[in-house]
Protein backbone atom coordinates (compact mmCIF):
# COMPACT_ATOMS: atom_id res chain seq x y z
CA UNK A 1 -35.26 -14.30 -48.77
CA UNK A 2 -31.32 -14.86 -49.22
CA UNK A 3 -31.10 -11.18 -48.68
CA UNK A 4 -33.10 -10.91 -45.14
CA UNK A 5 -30.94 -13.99 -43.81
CA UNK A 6 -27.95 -12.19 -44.74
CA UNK A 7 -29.64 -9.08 -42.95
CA UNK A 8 -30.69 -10.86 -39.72
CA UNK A 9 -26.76 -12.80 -40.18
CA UNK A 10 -25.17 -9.39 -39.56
CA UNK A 11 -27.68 -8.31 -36.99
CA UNK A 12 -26.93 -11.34 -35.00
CA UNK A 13 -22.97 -11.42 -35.44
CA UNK A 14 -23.19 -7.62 -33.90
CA UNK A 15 -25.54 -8.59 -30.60
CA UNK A 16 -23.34 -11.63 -30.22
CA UNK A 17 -20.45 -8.95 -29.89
CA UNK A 18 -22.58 -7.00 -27.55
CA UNK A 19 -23.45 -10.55 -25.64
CA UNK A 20 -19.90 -11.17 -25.30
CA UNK A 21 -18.70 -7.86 -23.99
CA UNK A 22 -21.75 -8.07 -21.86
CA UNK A 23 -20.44 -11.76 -20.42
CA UNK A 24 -16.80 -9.80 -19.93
CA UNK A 25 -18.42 -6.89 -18.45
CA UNK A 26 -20.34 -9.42 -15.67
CA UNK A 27 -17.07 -11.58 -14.87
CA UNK A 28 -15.13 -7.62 -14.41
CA UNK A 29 -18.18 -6.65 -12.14
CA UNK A 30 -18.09 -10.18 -10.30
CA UNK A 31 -14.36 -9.51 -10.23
CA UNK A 32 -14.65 -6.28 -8.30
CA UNK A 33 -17.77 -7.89 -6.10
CA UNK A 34 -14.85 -10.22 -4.73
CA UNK A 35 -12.08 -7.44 -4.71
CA UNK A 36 -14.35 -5.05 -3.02
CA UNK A 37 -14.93 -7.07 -0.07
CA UNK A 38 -11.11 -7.89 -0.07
CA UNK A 39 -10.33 -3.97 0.20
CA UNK A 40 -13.18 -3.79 3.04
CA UNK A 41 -11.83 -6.53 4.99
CA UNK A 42 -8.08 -4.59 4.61
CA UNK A 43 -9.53 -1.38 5.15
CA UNK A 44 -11.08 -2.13 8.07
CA UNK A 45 -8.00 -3.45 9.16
CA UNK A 46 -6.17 -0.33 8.71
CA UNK A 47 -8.64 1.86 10.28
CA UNK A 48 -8.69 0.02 13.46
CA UNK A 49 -4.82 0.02 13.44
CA UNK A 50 -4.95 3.48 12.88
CA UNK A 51 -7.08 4.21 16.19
CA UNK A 52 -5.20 1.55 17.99
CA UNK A 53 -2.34 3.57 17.33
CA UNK A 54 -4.03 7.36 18.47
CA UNK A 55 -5.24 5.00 21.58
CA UNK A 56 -1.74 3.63 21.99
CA UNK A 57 -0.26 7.02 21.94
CA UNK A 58 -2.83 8.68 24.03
CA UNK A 59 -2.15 6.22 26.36
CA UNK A 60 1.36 6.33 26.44
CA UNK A 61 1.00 10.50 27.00
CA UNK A 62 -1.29 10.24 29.39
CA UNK A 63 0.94 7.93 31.46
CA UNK A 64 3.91 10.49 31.32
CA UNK A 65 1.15 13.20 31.95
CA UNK A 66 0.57 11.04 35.65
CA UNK A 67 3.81 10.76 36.47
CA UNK A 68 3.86 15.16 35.87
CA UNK A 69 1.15 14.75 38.57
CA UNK A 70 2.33 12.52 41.15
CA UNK A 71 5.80 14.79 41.02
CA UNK A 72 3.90 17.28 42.18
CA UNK A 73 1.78 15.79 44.57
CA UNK A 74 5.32 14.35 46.02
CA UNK A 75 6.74 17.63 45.91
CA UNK A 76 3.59 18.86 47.81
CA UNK A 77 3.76 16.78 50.73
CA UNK A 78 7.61 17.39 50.64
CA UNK A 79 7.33 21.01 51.90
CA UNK A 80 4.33 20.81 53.92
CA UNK A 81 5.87 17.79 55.97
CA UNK A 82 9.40 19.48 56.34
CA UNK A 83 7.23 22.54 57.24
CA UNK A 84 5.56 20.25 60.17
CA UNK A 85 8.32 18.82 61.40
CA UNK A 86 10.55 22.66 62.09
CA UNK A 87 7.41 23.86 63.38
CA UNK A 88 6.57 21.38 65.74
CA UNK A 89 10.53 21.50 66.70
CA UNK A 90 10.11 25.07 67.24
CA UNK A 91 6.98 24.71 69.25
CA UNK A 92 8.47 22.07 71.29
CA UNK A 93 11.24 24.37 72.44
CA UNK A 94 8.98 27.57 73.12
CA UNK A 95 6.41 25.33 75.38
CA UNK A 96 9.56 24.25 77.12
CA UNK A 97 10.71 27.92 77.66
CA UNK A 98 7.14 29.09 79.22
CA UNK A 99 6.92 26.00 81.50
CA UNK A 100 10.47 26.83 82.89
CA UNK A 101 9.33 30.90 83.24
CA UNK A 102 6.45 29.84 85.24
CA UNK A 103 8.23 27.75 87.68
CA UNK A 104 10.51 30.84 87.78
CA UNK A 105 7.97 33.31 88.43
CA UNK A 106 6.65 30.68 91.41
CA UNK A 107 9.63 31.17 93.39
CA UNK A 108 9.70 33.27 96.84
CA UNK A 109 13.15 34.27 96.93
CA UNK A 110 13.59 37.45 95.46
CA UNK A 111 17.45 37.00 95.32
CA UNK A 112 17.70 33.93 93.12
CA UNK A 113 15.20 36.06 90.78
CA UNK A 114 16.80 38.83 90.20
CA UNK A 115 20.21 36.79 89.54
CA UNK A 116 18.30 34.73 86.18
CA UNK A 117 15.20 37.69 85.28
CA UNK A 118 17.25 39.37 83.04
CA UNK A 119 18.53 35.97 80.81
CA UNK A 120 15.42 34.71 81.16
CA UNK A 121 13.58 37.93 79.27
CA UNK A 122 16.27 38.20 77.01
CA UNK A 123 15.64 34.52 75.95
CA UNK A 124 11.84 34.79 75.54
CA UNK A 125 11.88 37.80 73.16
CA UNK A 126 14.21 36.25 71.59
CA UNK A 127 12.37 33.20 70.72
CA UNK A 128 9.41 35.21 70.16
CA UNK A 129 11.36 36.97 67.74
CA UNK A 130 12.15 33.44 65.79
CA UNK A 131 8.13 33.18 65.07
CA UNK A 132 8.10 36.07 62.90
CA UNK A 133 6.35 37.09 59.94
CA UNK A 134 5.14 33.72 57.69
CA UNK A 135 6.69 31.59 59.75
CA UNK A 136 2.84 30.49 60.48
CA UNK A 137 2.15 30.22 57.17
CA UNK A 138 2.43 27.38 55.14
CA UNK A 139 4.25 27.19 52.25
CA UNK A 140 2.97 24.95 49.54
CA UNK A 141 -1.09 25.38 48.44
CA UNK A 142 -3.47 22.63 48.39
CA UNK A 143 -4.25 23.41 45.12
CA UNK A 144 -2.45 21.56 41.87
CA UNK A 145 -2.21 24.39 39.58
CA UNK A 146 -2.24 22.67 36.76
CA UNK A 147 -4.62 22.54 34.03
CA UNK A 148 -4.86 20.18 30.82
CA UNK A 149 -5.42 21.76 27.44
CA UNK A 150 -7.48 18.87 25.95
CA UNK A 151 -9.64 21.06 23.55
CA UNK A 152 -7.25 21.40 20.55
CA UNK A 153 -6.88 17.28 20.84
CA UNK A 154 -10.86 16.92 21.28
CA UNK A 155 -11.70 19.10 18.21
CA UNK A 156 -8.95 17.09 16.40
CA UNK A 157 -11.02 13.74 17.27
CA UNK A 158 -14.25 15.10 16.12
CA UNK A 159 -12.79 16.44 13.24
CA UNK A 160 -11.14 12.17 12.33
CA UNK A 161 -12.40 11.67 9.21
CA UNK A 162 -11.21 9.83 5.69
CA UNK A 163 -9.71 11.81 3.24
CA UNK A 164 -11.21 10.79 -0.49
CA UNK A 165 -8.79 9.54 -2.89
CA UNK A 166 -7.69 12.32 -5.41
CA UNK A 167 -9.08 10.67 -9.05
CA UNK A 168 -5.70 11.74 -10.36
CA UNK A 169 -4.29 8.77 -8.31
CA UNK A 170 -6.12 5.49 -9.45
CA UNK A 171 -5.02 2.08 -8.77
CA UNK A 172 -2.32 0.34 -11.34
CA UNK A 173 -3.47 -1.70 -14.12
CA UNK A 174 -2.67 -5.50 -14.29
CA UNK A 175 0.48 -6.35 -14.70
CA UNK A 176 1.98 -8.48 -17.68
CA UNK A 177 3.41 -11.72 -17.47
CA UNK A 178 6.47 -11.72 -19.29
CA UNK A 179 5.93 -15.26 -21.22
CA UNK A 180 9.73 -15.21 -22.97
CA UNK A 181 11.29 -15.04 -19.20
CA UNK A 182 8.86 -17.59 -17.22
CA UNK A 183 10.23 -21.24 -17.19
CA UNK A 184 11.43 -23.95 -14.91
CA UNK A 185 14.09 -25.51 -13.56
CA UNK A 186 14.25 -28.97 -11.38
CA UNK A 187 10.99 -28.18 -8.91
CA UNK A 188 11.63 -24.76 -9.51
CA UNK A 189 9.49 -22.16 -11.18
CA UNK A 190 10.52 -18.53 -12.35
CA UNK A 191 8.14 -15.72 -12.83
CA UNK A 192 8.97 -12.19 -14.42
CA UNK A 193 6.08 -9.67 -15.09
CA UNK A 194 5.98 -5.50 -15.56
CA UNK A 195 3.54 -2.79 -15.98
CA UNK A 196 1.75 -2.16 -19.52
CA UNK A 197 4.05 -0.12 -21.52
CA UNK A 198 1.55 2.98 -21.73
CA UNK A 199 0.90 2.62 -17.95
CA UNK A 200 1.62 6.17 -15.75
CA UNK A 201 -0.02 4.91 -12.73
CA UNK A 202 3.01 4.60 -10.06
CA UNK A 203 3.19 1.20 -8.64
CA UNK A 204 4.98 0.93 -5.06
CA UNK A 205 4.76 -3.33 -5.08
CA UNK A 206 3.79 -6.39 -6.06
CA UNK A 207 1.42 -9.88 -5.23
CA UNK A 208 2.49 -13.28 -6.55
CA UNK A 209 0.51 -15.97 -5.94
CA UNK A 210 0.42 -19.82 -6.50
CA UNK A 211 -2.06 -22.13 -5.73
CA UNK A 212 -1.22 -25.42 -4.03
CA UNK A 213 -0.44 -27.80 -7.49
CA UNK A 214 -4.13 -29.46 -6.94
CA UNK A 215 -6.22 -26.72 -8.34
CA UNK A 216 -6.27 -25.39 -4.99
CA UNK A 217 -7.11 -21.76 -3.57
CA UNK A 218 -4.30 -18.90 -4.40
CA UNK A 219 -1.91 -17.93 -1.41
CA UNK A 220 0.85 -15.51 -1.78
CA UNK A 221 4.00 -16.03 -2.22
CA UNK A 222 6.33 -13.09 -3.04
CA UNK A 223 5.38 -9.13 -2.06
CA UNK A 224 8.14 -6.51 -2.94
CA UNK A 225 9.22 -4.28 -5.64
CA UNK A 226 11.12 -6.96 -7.84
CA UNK A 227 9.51 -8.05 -10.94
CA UNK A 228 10.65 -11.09 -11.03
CA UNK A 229 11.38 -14.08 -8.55
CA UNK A 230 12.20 -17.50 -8.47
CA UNK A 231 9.54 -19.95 -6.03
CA UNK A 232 11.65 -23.12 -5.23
CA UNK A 233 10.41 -26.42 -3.32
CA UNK A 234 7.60 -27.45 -5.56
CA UNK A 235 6.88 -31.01 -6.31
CA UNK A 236 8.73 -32.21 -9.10
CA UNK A 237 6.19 -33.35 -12.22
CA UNK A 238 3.44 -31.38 -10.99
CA UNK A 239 1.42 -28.20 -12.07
CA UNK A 240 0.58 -24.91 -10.39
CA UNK A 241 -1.35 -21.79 -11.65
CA UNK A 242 0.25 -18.34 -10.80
CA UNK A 243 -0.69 -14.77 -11.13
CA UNK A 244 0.44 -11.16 -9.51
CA UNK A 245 -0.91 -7.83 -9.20
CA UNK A 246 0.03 -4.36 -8.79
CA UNK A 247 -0.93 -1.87 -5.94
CA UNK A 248 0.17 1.44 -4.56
CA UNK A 249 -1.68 3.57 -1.94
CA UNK A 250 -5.04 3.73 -3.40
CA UNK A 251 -5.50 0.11 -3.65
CA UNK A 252 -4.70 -2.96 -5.95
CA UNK A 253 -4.97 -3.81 -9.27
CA UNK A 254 -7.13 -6.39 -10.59
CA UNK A 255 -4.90 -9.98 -11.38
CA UNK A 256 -2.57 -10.36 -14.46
CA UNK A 257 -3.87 -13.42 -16.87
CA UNK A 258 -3.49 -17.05 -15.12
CA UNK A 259 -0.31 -18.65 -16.04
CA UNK A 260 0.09 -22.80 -15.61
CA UNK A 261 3.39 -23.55 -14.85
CA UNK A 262 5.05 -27.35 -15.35
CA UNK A 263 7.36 -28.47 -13.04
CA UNK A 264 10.46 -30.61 -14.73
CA UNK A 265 9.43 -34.17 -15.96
CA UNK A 266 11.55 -35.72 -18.75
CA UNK A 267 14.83 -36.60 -19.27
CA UNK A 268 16.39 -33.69 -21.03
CA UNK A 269 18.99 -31.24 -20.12
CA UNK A 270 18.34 -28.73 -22.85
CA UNK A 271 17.12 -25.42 -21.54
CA UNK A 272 13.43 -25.15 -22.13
CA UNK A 273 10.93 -22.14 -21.81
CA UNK A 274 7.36 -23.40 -20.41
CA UNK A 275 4.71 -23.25 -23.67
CA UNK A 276 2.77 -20.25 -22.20
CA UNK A 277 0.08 -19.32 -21.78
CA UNK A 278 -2.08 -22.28 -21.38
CA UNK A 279 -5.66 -21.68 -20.87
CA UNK A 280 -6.46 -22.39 -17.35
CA UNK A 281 -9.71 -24.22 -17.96
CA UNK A 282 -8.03 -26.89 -20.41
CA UNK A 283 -4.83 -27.96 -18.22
CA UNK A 284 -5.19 -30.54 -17.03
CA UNK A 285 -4.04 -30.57 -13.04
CA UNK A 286 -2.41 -33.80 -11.82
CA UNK A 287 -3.51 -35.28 -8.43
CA UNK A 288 -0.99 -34.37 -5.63
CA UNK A 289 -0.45 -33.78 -2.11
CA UNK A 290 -0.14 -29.47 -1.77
CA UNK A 291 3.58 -28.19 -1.15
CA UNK A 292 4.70 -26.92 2.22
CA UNK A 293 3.54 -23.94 3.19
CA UNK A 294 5.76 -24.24 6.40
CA UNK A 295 9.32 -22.95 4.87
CA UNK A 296 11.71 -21.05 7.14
CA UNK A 297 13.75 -19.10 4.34
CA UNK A 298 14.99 -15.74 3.81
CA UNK A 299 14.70 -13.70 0.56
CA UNK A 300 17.81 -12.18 -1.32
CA UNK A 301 15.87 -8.69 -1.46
CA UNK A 302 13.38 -6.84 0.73
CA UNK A 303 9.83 -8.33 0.55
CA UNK A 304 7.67 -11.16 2.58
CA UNK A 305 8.20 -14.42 1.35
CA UNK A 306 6.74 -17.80 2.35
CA UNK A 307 9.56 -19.95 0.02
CA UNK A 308 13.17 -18.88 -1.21
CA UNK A 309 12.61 -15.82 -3.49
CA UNK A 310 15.72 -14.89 -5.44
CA UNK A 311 16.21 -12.03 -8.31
CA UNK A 312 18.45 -11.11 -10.64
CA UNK A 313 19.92 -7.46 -12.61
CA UNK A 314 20.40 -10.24 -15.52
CA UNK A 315 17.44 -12.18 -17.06
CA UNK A 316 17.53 -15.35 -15.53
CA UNK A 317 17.49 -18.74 -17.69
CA UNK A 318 16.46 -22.13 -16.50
CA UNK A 319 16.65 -25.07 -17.75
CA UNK A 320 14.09 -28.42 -17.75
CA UNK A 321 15.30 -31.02 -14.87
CA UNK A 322 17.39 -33.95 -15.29
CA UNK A 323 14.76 -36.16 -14.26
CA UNK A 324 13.89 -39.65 -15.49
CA UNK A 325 12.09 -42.55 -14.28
CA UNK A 326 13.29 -45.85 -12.98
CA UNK A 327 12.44 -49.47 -13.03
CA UNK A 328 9.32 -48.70 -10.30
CA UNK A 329 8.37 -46.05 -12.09
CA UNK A 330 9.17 -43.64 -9.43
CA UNK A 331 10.57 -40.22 -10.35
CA UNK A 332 14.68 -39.30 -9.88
CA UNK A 333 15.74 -36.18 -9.35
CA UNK A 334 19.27 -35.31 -10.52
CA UNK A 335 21.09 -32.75 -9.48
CA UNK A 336 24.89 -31.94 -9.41
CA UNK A 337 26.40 -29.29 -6.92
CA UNK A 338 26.02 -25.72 -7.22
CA UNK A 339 28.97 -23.30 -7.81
CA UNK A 340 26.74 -20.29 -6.61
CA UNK A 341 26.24 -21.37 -3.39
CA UNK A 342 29.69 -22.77 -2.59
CA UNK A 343 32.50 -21.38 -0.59
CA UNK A 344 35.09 -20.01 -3.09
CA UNK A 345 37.44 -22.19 -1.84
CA UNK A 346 35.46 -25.01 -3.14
CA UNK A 347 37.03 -26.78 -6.50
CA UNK A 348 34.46 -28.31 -9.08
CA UNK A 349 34.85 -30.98 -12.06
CA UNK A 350 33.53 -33.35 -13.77
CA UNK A 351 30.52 -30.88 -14.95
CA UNK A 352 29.97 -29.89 -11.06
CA UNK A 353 29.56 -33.56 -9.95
CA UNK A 354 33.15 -33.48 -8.21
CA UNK A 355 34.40 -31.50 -5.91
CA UNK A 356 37.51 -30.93 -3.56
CA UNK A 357 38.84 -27.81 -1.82
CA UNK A 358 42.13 -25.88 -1.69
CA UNK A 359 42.18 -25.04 2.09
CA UNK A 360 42.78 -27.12 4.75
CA UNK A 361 39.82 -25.57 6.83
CA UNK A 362 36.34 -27.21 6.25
CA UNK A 363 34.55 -25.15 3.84
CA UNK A 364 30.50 -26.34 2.40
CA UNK A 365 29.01 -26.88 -0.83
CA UNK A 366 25.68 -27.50 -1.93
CA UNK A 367 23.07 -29.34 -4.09
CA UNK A 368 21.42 -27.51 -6.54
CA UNK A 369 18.26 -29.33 -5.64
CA UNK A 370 16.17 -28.42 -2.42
CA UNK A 371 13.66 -30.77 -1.38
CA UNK A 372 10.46 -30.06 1.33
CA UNK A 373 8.33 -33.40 0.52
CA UNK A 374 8.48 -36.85 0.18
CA UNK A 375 11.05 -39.32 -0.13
CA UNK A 376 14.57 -39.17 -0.92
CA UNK A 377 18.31 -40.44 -1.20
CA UNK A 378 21.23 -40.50 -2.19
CA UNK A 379 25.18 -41.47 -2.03
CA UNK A 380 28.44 -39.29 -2.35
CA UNK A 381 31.44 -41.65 -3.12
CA UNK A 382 34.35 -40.87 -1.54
CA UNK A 383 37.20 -40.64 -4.10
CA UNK A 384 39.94 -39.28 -2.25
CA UNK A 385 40.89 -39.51 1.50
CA UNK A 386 44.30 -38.16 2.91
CA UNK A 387 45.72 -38.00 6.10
CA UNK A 388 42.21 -38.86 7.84
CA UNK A 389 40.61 -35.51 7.41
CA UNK A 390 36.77 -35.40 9.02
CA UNK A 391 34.68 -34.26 5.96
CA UNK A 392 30.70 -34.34 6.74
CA UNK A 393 27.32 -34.70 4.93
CA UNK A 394 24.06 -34.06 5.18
CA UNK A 395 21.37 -31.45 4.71
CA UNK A 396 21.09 -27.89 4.99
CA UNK A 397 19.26 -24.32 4.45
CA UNK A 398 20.20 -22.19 1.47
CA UNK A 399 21.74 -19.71 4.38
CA UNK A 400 23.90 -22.57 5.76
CA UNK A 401 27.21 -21.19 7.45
CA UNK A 402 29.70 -21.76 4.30
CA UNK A 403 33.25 -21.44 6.26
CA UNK A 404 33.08 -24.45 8.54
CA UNK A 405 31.89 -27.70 9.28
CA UNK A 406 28.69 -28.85 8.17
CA UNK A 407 26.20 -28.84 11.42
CA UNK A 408 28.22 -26.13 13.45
CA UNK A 409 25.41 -23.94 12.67
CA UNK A 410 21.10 -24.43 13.07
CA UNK A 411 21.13 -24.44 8.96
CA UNK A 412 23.00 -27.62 8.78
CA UNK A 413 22.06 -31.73 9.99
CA UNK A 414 25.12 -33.98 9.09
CA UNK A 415 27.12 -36.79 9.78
CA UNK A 416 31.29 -35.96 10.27
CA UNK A 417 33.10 -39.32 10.22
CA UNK A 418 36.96 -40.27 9.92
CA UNK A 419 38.81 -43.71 9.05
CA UNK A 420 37.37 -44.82 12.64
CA UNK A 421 34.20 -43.70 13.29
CA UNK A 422 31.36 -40.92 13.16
CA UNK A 423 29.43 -38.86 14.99
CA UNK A 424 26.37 -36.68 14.20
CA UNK A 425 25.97 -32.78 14.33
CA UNK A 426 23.10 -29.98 14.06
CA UNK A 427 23.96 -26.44 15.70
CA UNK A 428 27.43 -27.47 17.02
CA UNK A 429 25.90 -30.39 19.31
CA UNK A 430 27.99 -33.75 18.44
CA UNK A 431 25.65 -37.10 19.76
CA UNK A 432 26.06 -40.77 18.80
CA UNK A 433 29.58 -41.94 18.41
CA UNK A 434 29.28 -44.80 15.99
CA UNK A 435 32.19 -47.26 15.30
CA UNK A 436 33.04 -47.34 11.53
CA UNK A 437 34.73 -44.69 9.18
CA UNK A 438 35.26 -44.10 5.48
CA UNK A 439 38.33 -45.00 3.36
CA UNK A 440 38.53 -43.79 -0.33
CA UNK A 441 36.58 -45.82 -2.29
CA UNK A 442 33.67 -45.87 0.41
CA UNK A 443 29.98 -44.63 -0.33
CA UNK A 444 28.08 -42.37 2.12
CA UNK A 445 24.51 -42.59 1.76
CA UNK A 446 22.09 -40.04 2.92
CA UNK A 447 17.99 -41.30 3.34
CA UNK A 448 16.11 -37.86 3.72
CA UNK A 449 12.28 -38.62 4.47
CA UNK A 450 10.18 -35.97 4.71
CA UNK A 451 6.56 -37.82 5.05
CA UNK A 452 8.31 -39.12 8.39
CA UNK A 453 10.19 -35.74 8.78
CA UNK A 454 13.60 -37.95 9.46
CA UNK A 455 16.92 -38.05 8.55
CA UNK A 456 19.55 -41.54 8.16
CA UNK A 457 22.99 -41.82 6.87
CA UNK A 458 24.35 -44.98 5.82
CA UNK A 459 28.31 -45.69 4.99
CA UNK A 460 28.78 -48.53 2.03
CA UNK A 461 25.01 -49.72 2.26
CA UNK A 462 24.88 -50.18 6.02
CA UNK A 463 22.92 -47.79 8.20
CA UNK A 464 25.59 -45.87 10.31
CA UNK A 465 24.30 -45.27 13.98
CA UNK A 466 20.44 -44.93 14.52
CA UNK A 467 17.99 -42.42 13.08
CA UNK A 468 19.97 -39.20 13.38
CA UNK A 469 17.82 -36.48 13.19
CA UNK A 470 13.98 -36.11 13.04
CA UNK A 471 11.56 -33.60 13.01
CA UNK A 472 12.79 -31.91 9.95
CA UNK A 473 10.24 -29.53 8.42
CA UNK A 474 11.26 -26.97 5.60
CA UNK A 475 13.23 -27.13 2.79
CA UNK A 476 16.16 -29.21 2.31
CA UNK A 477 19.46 -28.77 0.09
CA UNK A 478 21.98 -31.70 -0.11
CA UNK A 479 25.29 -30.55 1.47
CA UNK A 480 28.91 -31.48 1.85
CA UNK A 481 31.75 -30.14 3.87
CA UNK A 482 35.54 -30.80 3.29
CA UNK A 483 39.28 -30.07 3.13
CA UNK A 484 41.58 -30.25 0.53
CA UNK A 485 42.22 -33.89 1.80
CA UNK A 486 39.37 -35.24 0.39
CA UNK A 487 37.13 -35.18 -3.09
CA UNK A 488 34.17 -36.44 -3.57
């Protein structure tokens, strides 16, 4: 009895293993169900670009084959008029000749003949002599002799067909996600990935996708050659899934594994690495509005991006945020400013939360924080102010002009203010004048609100001029400009 259970045991334990391959098996051929109609819908794509093109350029030569035509047909009636107009000229001058011989020949005075017969016979074999040989004929054809050779180009249409893939050329594997480089930073999230060590299958790019935080569908985010990117403006304390996959010519992988990634929540500084992978099925995906998808940013390296996408030769290393909670329970982002992006002229302390500059032109420096949702402040205090310098703040693109005055560019919306007063400034447009400047000592607030797309600025607690800018839409770095007159 003991001995059959232990029989039928091991019979079972080997069809569960063929049940579960069978279960992997389904999801792979589900899996290509989905990434079959995928390829159809880009295939179809292709092809249809590929005869708009032949149309486009059969087009374009037949219009330069016209023009061919209509030269000639110009050139045509060219000759033939010219040819009318000497000929009826000619005939003109020859009908006037035999009208003036007949009134000759009329007269009765054999005298006055004799004196003008021998011009006058001269002169009409003479002009009978000037409508010699061809000068009756015309001299252009009717015909166009011209004849398109369409068959080579007609055979070459009937002949349009696909060419099969070579099986020696078969579509990269799945990618790996590189666990020991993916982390965070702020509302930041860093991906690295590469091909399976054994893999010989060349790869020519790249798909990373994130879904929207809220469980969401996928959209992409990054395609290139880099294997690894950085996605910035995420909510802060929020999670999002990612994955990538390979392709090259004869189509695209299937996806790497699903990776969960945690945006920064606690109040640590220590760099942290993300506690991949998580199962997909067990995180659990906080409730949240999705993140822009409307960000106006350029990439550091070749590839379409829909958010900042920036590489590096070195393995890069976040750390968790400096984000804590206060009294309302609402989240606080800290951030300090960020050598990196700063002119070189710019002069940092106080672990990057000072700066000043050693040039007396205006030169920009950034937060290391960009923002594209919700609400959000903050104050610079000014802690030095000579010889009433005009330094400016604001907001501004990651690409923001870094050798002049905050707003003389589109990247930049900010406030420049002296001892006396202020004035605001996006793309080298100065509007409001507002009585009221800044001393050292003072405290510039900035109100960024991105649910009502509009920007504020406020000098020691009082709102300085009205609503300065709305309309904003993107992503948002905090930005000063200054002199070496002034630290903040």
């Amino acid at each position: 009895f003991f001995s059959l259970q232990s029989q039928l045991s091991q019979a079972l334990n080997g069809l569960s293993d063929r049940a579960k391959e069978a279960k992997e098996f389904l999801v792979q051929l589900r899996n290509m169900v989905q990434q079959i109609q995928e390829n159809s819908v880009e295939f179809e794509a292709c092809l249809v670009a590929q005869c708009d093109a032949l149309i486009d350029a059969l087009n374009r030569r037949k219009a330069q084959l016209l023009a061919r035509v209509n030269k000639e047909h110009e050139h045509k009636l060219k000759v033939v008029r010219d040819q009318i107009s000497h000929c009826t000229v000619k005939l003109r001058q020859t009908t006037g000749l035999m009208e003036y011989c007949l009134e000759v020949i009329k007269e009765n005075d054999p005298s006055g003949f004799l004196q003008i017969s021998d011009a006058l016979i001269r002169r009409v074999h003479l002009t009978e002599d000037q409508w010699g040989k061809g000068t009756l004929t015309p001299r252009m054809t009717t015909d166009f002799d011209l004849n398109l050779d369409n068959a080579p180009l007609l055979q070459s249409i009937h002949q349009l067909d696909f060419v099969q893939m070579k099986v020696s050329s078969p579509v990269p594997a799945p990618p790996i996600l590189q666990l020991e480089e993916c982390c965070t930073h702020n509302n930041s999230a860093t991906l690295s990935w590469k091909q399976p060590p054994l893999s010989t299958v060349q790869v020519e790019g790249y798909i990373l996708e994130l879904d929207d935080g809220n469980g969401g569908q996928f959209r992409e985010v990054y395609v290139g050659k880099e294997t690894m990117c950085t996605v910035d403006g995420l909510h802060f304390n929020s999670t999002y899934s990612a994955r990538v996959k390979a392709f090259n010519k004869t189509g695209v992988s299937p996806y790497s594994k699903t990776l969960v990634l945690q945006t920064s929540e606690d109040t640590q500084s220590e760099e942290q690495t993300l506690p991949f992978p998580v199962p997909l099925e067990r995180s659990q995906l906080r409730r949240m509005s999705p993140f822009s998808s409307t960000l106006n940013l350029q990439p550091s390296f070749p590839g379409r991006s829909y958010f900042e996408l920036r590489s590096s030769a070195h393995q890069l290393s976040l750390h968790s945020s400096l984000q804590s909670l206060n009294s309302a329970g609402e989240p606080i982002a800290w951030f300090s400013f960020d050598p990196s992006s700063a002119h070189a002229d710019i002069i940092f302390s106080n672990d990057n939360l000072t700066v000043t500059c050693n040039s007396y032109d205006d030169r920009v420096v950034l937060g290391k924080t960009g923002f594209s949702k919700g609400l959000h402040y903050w104050e610079l205090s000014i802690d030095r102010y000579d010889n009433h310098p005009d330094p400016a703040f604001g907001v501004a693109r990651i690409d923001v002009l870094k050798d002049a005055m905050l707003g003389k560019d589109d990247k930049a919306w900010a406030m420049y203010v002296d001892n006396n007063r202020s004035w605001f400034m996006h793309n080298n447009s100065h509007t409001n004048r507002t009585e009221g400047g800044i001393t050292k000592g003072a405290t510039v607030g900035v109100l960024l609100d991105l649910t009502r797309r509009t920007l504020t600025f406020s000098i020691n607690e009082d709102q300085q001029g009205p609503v300065a800018f709305e309309n904003l839409e993107g992503l948002f770095f905090p930005a000063v400009s200054l002199n070496r007159n002034v630290q903040v």
